[in-house]
C-alpha atoms as a PDB file:
ATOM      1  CA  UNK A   1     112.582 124.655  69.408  1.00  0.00           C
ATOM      2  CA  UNK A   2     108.812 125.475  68.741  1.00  0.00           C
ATOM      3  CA  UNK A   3     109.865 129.287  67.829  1.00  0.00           C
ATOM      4  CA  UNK A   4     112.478 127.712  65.196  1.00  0.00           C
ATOM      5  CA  UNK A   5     109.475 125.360  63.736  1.00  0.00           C
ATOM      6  CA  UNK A   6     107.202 127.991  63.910  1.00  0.00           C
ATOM      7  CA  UNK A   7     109.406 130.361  62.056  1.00  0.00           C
ATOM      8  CA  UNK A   8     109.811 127.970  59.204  1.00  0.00           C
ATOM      9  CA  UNK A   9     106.109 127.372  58.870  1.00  0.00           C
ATOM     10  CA  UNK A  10     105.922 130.833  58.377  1.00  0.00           C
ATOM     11  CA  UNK A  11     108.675 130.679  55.856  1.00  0.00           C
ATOM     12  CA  UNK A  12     106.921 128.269  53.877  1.00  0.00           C
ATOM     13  CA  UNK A  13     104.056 130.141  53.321  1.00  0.00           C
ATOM     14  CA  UNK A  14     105.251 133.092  51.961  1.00  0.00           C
ATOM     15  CA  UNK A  15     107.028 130.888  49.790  1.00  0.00           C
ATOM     16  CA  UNK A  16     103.967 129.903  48.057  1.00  0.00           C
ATOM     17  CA  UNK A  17     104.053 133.420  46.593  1.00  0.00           C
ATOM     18  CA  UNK A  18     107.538 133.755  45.148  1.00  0.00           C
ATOM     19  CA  UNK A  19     108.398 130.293  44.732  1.00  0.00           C
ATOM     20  CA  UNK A  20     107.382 129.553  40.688  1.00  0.00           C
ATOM     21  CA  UNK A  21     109.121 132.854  40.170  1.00  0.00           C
ATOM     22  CA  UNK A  22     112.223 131.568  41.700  1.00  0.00           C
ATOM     23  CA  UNK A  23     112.283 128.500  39.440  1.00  0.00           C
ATOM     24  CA  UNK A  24     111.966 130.532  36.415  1.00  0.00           C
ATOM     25  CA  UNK A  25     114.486 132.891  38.006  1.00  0.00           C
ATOM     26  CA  UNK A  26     116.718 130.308  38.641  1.00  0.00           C
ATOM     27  CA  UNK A  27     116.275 128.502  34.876  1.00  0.00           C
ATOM     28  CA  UNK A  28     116.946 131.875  33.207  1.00  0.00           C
ATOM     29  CA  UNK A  29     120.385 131.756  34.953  1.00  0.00           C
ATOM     30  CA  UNK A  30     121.139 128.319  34.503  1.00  0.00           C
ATOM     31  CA  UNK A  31     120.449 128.891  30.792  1.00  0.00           C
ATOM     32  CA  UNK A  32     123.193 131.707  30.432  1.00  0.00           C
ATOM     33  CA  UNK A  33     125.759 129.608  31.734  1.00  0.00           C
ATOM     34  CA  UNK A  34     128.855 129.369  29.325  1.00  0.00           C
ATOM     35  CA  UNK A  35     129.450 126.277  27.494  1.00  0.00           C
ATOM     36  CA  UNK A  36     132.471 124.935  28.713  1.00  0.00           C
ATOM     37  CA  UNK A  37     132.753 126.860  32.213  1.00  0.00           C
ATOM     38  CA  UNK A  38     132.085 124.388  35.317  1.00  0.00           C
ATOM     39  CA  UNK A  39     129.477 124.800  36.723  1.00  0.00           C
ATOM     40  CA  UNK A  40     129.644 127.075  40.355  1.00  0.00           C
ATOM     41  CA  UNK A  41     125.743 126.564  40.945  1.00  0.00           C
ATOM     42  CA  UNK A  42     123.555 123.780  41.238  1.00  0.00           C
ATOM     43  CA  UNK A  43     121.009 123.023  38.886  1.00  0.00           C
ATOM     44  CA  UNK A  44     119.172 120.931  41.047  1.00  0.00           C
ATOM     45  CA  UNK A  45     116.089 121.513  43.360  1.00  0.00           C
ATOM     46  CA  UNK A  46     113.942 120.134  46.117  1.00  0.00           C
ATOM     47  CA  UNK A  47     110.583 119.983  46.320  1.00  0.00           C
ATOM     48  CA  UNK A  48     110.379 122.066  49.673  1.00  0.00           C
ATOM     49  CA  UNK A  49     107.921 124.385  51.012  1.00  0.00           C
ATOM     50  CA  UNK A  50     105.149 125.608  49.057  1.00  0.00           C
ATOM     51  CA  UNK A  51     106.134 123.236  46.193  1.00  0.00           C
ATOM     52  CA  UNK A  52     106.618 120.017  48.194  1.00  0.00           C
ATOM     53  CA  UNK A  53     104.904 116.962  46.547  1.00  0.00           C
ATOM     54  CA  UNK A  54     104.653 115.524  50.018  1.00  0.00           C
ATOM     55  CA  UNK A  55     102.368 117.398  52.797  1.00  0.00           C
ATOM     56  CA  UNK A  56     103.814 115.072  55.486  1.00  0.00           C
ATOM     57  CA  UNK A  57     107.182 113.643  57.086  1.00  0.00           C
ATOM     58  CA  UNK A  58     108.624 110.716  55.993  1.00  0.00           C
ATOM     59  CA  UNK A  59     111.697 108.086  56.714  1.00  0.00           C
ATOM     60  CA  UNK A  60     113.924 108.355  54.221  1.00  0.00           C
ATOM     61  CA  UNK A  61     115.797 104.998  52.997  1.00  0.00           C
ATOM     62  CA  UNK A  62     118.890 105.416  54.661  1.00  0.00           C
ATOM     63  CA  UNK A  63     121.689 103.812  52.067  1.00  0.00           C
ATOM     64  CA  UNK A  64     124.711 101.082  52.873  1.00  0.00           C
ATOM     65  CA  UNK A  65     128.330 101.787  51.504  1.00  0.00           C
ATOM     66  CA  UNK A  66     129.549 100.582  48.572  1.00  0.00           C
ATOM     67  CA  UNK A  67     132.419  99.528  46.610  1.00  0.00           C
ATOM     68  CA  UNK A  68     133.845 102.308  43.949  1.00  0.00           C
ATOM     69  CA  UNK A  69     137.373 101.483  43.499  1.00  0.00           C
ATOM     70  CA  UNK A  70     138.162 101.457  40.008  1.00  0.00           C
ATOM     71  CA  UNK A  71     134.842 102.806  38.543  1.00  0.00           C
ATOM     72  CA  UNK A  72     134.382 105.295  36.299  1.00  0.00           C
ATOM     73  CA  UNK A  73     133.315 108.981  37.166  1.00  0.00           C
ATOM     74  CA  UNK A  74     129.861 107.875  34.845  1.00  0.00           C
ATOM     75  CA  UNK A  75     129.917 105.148  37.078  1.00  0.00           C
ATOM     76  CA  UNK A  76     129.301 107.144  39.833  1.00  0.00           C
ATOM     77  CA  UNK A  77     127.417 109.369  38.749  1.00  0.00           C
ATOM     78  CA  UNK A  78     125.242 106.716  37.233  1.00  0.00           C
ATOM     79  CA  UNK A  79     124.743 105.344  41.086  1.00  0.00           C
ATOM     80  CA  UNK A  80     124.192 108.780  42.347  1.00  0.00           C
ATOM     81  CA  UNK A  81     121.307 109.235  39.791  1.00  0.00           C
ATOM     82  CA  UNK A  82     119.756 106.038  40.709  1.00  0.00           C
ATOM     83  CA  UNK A  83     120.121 106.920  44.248  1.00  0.00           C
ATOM     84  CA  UNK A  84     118.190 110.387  43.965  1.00  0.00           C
ATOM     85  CA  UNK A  85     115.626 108.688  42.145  1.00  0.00           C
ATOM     86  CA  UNK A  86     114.500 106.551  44.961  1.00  0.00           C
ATOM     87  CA  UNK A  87     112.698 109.326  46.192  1.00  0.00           C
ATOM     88  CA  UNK A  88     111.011 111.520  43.110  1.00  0.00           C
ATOM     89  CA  UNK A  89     108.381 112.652  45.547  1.00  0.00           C
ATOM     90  CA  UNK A  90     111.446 115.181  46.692  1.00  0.00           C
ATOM     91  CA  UNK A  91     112.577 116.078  43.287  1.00  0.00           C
ATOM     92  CA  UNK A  92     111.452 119.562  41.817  1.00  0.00           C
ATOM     93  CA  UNK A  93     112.735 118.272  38.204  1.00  0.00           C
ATOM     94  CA  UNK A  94     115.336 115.854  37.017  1.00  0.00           C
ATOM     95  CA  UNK A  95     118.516 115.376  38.817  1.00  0.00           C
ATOM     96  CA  UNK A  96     121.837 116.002  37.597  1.00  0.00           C
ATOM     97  CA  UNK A  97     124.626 115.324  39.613  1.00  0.00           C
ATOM     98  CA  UNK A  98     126.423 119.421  39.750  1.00  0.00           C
ATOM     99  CA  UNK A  99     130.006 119.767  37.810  1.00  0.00           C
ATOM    100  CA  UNK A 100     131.485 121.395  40.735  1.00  0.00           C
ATOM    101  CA  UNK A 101     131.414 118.637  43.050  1.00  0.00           C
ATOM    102  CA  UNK A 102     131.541 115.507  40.942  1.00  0.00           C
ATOM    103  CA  UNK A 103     133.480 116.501  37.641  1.00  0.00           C
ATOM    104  CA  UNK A 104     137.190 116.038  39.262  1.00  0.00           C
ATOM    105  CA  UNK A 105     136.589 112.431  39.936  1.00  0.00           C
ATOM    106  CA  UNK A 106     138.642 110.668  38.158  1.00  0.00           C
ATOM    107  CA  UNK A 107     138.108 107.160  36.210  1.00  0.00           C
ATOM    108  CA  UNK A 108     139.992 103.675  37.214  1.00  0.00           C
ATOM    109  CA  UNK A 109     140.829 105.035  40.611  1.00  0.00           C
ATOM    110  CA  UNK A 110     140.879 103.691  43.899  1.00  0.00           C
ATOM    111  CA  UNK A 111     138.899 105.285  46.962  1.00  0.00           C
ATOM    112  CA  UNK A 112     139.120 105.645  50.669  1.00  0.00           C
ATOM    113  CA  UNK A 113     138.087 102.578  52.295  1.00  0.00           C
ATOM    114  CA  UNK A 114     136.225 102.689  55.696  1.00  0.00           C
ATOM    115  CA  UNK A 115     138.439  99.770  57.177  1.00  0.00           C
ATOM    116  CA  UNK A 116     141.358 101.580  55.572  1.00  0.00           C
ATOM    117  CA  UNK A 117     140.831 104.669  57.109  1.00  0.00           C
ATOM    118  CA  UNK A 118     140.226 103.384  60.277  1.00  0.00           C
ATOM    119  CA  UNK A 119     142.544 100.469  60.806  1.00  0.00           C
ATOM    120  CA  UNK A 120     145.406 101.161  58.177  1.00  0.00           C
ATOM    121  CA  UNK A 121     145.509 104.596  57.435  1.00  0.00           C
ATOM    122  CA  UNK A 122     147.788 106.209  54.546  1.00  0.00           C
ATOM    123  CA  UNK A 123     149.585 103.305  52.132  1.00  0.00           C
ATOM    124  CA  UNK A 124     149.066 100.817  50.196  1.00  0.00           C
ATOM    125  CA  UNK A 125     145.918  99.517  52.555  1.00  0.00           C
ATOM    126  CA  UNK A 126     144.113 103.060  53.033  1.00  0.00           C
ATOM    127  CA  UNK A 127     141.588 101.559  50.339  1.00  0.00           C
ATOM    128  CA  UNK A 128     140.515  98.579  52.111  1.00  0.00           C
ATOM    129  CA  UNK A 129     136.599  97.792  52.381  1.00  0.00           C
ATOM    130  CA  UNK A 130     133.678  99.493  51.372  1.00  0.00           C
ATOM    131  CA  UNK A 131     134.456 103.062  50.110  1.00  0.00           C
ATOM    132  CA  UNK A 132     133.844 105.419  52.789  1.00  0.00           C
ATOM    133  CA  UNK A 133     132.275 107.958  50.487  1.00  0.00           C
ATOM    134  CA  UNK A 134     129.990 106.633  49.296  1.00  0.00           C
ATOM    135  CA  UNK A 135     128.378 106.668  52.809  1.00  0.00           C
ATOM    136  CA  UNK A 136     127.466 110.410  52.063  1.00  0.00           C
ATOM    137  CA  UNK A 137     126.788 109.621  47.740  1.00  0.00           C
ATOM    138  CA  UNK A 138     124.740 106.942  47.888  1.00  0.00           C
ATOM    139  CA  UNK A 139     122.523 108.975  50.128  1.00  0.00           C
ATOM    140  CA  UNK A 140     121.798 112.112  48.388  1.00  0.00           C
ATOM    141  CA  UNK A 141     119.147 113.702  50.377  1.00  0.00           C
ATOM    142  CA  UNK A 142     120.797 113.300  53.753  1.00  0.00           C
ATOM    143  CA  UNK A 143     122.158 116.931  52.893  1.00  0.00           C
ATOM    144  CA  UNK A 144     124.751 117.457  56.212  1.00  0.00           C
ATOM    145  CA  UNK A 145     125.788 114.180  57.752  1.00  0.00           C
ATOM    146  CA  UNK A 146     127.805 113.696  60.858  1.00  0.00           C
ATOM    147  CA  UNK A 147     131.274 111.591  59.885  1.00  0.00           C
ATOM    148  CA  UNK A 148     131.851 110.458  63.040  1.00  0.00           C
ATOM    149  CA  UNK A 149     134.772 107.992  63.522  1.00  0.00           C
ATOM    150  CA  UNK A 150     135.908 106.262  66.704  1.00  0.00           C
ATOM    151  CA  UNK A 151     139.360 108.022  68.392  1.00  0.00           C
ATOM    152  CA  UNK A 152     141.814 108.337  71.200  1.00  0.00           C
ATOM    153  CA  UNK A 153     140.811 104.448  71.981  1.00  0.00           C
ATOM    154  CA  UNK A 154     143.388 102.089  73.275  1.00  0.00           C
ATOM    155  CA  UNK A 155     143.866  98.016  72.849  1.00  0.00           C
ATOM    156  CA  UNK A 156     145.099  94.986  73.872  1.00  0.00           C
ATOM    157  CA  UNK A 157     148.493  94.861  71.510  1.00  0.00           C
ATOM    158  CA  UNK A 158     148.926  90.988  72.348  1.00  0.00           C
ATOM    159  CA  UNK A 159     145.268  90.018  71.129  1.00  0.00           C
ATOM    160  CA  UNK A 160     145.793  91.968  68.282  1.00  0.00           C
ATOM    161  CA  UNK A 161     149.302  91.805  67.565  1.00  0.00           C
ATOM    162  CA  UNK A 162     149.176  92.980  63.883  1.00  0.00           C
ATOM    163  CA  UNK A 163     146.759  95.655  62.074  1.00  0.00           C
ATOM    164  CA  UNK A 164     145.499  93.016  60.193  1.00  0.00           C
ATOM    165  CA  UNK A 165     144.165  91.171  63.371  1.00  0.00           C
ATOM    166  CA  UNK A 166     142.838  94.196  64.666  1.00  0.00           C
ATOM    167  CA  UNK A 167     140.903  94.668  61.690  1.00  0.00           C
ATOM    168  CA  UNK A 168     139.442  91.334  62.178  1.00  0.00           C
ATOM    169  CA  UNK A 169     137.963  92.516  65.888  1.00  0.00           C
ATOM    170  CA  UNK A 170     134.762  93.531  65.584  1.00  0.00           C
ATOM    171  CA  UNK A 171     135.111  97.252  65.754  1.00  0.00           C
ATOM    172  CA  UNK A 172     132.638  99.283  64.556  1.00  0.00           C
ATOM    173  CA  UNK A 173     133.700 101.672  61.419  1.00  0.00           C
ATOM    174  CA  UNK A 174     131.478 104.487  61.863  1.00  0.00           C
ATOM    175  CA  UNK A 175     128.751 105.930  63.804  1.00  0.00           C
ATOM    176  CA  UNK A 176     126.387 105.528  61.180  1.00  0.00           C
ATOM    177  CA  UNK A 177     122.781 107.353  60.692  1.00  0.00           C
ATOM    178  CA  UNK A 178     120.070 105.309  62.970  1.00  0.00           C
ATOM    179  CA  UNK A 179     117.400 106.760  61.008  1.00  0.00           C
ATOM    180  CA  UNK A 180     116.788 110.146  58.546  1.00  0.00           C
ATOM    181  CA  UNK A 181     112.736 111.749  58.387  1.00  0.00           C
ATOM    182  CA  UNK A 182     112.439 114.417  56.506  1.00  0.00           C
ATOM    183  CA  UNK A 183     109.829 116.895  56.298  1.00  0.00           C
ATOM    184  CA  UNK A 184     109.301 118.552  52.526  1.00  0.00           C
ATOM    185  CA  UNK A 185     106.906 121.189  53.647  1.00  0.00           C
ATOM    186  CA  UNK A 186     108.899 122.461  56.538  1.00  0.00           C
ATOM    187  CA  UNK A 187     111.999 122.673  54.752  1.00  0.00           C
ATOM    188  CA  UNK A 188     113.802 120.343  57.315  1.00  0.00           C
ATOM    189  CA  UNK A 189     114.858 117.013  57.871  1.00  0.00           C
ATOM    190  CA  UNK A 190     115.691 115.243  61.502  1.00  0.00           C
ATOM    191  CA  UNK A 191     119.058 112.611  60.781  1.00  0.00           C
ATOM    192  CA  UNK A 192     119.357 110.316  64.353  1.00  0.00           C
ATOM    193  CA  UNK A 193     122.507 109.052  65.683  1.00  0.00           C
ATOM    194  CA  UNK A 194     122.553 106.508  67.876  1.00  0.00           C
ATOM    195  CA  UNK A 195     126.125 107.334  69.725  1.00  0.00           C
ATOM    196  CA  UNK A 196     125.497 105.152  73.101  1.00  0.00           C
ATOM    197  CA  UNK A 197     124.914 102.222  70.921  1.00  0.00           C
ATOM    198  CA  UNK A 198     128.497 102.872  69.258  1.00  0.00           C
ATOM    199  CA  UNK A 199     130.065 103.879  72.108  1.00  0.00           C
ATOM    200  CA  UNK A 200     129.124 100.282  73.662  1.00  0.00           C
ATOM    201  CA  UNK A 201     129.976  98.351  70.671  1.00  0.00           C
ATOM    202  CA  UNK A 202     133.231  99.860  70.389  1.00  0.00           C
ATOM    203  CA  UNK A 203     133.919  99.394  74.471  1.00  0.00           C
ATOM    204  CA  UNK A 204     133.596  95.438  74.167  1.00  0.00           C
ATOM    205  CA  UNK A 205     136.447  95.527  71.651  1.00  0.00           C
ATOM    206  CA  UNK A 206     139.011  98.897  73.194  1.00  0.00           C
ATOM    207  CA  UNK A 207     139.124 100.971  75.972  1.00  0.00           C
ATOM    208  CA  UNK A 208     137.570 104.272  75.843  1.00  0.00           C
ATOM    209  CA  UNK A 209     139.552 106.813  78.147  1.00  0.00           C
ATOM    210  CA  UNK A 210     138.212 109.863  76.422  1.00  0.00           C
ATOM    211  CA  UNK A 211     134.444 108.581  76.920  1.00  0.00           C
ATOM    212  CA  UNK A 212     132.468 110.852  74.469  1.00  0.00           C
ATOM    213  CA  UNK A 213     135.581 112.455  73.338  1.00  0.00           C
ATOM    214  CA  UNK A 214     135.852 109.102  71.322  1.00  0.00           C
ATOM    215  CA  UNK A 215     133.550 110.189  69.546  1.00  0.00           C
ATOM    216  CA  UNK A 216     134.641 113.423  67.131  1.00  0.00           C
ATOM    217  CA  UNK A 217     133.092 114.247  63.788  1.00  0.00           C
ATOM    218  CA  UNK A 218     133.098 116.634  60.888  1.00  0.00           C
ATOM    219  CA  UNK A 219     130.162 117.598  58.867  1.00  0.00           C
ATOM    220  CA  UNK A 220     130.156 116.486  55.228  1.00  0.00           C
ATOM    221  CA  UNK A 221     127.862 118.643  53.315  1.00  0.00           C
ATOM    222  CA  UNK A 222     128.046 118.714  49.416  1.00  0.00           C
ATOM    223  CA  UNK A 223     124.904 117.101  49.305  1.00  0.00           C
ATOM    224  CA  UNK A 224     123.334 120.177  50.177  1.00  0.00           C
ATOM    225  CA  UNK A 225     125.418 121.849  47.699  1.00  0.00           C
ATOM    226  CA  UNK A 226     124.273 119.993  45.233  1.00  0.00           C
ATOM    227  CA  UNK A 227     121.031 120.676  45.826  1.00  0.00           C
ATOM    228  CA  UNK A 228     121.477 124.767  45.930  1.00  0.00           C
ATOM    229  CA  UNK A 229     122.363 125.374  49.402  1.00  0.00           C
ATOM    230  CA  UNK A 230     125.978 127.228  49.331  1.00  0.00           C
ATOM    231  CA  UNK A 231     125.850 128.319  53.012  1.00  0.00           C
ATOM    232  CA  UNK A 232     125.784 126.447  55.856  1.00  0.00           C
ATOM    233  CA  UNK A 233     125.834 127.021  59.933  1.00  0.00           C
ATOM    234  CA  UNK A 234     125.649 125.207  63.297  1.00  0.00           C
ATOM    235  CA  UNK A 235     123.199 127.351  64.890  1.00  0.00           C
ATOM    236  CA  UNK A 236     124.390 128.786  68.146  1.00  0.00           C
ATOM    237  CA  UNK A 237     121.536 129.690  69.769  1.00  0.00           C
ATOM    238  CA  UNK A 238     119.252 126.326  69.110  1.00  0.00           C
ATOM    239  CA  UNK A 239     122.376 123.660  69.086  1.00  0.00           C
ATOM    240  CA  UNK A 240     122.606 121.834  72.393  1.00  0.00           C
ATOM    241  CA  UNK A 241     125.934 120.169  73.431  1.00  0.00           C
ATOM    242  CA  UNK A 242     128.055 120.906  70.774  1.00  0.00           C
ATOM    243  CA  UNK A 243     131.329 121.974  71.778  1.00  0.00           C
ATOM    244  CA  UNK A 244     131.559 124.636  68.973  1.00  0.00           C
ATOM    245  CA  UNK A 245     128.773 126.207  66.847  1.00  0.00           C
ATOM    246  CA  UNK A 246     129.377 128.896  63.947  1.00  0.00           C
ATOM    247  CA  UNK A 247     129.826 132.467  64.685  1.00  0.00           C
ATOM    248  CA  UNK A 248     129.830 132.976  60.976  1.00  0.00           C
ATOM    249  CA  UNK A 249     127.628 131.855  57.568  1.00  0.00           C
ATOM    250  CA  UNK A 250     130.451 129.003  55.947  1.00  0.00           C
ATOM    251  CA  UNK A 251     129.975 128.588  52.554  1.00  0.00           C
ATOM    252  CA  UNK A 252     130.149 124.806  51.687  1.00  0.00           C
ATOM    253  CA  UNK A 253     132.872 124.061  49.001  1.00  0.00           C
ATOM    254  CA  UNK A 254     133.175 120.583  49.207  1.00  0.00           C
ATOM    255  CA  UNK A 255     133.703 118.720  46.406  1.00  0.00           C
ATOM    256  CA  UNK A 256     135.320 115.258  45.075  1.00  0.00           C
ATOM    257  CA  UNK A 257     138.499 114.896  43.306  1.00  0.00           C
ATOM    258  CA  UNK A 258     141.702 112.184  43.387  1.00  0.00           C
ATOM    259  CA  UNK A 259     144.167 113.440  46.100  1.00  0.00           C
ATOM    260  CA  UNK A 260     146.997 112.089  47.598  1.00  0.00           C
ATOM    261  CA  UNK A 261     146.135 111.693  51.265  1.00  0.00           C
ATOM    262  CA  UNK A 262     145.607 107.779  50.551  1.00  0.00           C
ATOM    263  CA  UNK A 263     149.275 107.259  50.137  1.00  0.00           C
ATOM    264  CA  UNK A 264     148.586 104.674  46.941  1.00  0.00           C
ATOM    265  CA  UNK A 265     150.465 105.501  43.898  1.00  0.00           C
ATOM    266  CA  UNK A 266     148.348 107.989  41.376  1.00  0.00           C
ATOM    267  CA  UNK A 267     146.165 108.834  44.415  1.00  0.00           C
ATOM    268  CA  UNK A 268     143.081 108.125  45.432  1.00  0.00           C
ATOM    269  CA  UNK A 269     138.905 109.390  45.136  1.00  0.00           C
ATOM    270  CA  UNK A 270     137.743 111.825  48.242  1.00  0.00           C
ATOM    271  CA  UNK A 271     136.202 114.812  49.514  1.00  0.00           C
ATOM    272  CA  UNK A 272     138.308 118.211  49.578  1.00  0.00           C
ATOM    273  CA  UNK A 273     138.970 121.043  51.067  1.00  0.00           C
ATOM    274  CA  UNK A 274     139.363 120.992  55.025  1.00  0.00           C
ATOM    275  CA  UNK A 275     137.128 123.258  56.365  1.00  0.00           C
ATOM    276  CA  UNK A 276     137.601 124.410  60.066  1.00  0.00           C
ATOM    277  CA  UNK A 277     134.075 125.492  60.826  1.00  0.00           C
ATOM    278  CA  UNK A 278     132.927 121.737  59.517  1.00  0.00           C
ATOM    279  CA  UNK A 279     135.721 119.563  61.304  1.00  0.00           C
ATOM    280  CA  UNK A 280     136.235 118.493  64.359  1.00  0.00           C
ATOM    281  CA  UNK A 281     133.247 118.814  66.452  1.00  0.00           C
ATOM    282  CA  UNK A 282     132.416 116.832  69.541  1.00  0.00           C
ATOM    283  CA  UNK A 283     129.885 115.838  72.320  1.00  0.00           C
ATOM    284  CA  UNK A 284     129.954 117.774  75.641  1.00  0.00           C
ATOM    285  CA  UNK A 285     127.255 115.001  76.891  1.00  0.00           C
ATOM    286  CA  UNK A 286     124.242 112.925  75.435  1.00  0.00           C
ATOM    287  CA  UNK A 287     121.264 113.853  74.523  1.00  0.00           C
ATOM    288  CA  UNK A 288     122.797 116.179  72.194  1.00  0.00           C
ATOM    289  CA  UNK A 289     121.385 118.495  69.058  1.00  0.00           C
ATOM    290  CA  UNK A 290     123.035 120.665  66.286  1.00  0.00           C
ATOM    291  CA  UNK A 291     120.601 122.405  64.499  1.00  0.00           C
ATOM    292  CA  UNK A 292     122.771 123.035  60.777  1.00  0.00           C
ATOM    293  CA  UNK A 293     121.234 125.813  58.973  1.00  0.00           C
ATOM    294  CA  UNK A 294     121.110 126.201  55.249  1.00  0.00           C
ATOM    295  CA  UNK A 295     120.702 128.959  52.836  1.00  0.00           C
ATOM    296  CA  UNK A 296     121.311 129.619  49.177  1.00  0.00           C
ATOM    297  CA  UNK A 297     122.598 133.139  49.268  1.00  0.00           C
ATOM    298  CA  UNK A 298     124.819 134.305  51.963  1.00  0.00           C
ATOM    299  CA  UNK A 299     122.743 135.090  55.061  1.00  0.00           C
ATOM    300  CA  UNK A 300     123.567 138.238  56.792  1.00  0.00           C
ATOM    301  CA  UNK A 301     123.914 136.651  60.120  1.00  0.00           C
ATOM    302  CA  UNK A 302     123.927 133.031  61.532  1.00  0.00           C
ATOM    303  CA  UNK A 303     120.731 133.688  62.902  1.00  0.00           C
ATOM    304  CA  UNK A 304     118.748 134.737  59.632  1.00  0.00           C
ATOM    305  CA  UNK A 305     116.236 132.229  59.172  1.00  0.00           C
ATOM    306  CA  UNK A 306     117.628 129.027  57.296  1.00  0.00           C
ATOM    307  CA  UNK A 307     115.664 127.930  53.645  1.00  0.00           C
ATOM    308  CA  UNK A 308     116.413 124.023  54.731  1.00  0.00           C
ATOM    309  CA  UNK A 309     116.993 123.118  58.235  1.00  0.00           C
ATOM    310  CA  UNK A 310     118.971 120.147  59.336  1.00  0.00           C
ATOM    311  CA  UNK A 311     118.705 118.884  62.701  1.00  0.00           C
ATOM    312  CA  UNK A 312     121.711 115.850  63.897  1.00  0.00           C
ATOM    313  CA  UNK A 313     120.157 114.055  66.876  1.00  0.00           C
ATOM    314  CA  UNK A 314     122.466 112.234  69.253  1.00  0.00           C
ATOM    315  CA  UNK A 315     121.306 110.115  71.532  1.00  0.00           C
END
């Protein structure tokens, strides 16, 4: 792990001498774009390396959910604006929330809710609670996040005879982030889960016969898209209990639209496409680390040094 710090450090500094060159570089670009085309790549930047604005690490303020059923796609980008600006210190220039992943939201709609998605499912009830997206949204510089639901529990039918009850138990909706530092000048940020503690919550309420295999996720990472990362890896030499890693450089093309995997009538506000590389990843045993890599071009290899690093932490 101090090689992989080390080699970022290094990184950074010869970043100092190309790195106004890349902003103009990447401004030129932006500025031939057609009128009228969406946009493919992101107009927005970090303050990283050689440009950061901070020299040191910092906790990051890690976001609640929210309620978006119904808004308005200004709406939400309005909220995602006001979210990157809590932290300016990481902004390179103004923030614009890119075409490609928010353009296909569309207004009045309702969204995935997090109770609907765990206790109800597809229908008329999928959009109960706060709007599970908005987890990853309203917390723009957390740029790969762990979705990590509870699964392959069983419970006590006759104390919760009906959905409804069962919604009323207790049960935890997510595994959500214990705490997110991020370091500007190394190009990386650490993002903590706390899986023992959810485990344990969740144990009071069902039983757990698949242990850590309860505990599944997929990687949600448009937030790094929208800041100009297009390629993404779990790195398989520094990731540590991780039951599969990438063999390959994935380029992220998640964005938002309305889809019909809610089951309500017209549809419903949420992340597309399924991604096999980013779904479906599990725990082999506790402590456990994936190291995500990030690049803006397509890396030759898995193993090419990353431009952002993002490291999950399970404990």
């Amino acid at each position: 792990m101090a090689d992989l710090i080390r080699k970022q450090t290094q990184k950074t500094r010869k970043g100092l001498k190309y790195g106004t060159l890349a902003v103009l570089a990447a401004l030129f670009f932006l500025a031939t774009i057609k009128l009228g085309k969406t946009q493919q790549i992101s107009s927005n930047r970090l303050a990283l390396g050689a440009q950061a604005k901070v020299q040191s690490a910092f906790n990051l303020d890690i976001n609640h959910p929210s309620e978006y059923d119904f808004l308005s796609r200004v709406e939400i980008e309005s909220l995602r604006k006001s979210f990157a600006n809590q932290h300016p210190e990481l902004l390179l220039y103004q923030y614009t929330p890119m075409p490609a992943i928010f353009s296909q939201i569309e207004d009045g709609k309702p969204w995935w809710g997090l109770d609907g998605q765990v206790f109800y499912d597809s229908g008329s009830k999928s959009i109960e609670g706060l709007s599970e997206e908005s987890r990853f949204i309203n917390n723009p510089f957390m740029l790969v996040c762990a979705n990590m639901l509870l699964s392959g529990y069983h419970y006590d039918v006759s104390k919760f005879p009906s959905k409804e009850d069962f919604a009323l138990s207790g049960l935890p909706l997510e595994c959500a982030p214990s705490q997110a530092l991020v370091y500007p000048r190394e190009s990386r940020e650490d993002i903590t889960y706390n899986v023992t503690s959810f485990l344990q919550a969740s144990a009071k309420i069902v039983d757990l016969p698949l242990q850590l295999g309860s505990a599944p996720f997929d990687l949600v990472a448009y937030n790094a898209r929208d800041f100009g990362f297009n390629y993404i890896a779990v790195s398989p030499r520094y990731s540590q209990n991780i039951n599969k890693t990438s063999d390959r450089p994935i380029e992220i093309a998640q964005y938002i639209h309305c889809g019909g995997s809610c089951g309500c009538s017209g549809g419903c506000n949420n992340m597309s496409p399924y991604i096999d590389g980013l779904h479906s990843l599990s725990l082999k045993a506790l402590p456990a680390h994936a190291y995500v890599y990030l690049w803006r071009a397509r890396p030759t290899s898995v193993d090419q040094s990353p431009d952002f690093m993002v490291h999950l932490n399970f404990i």
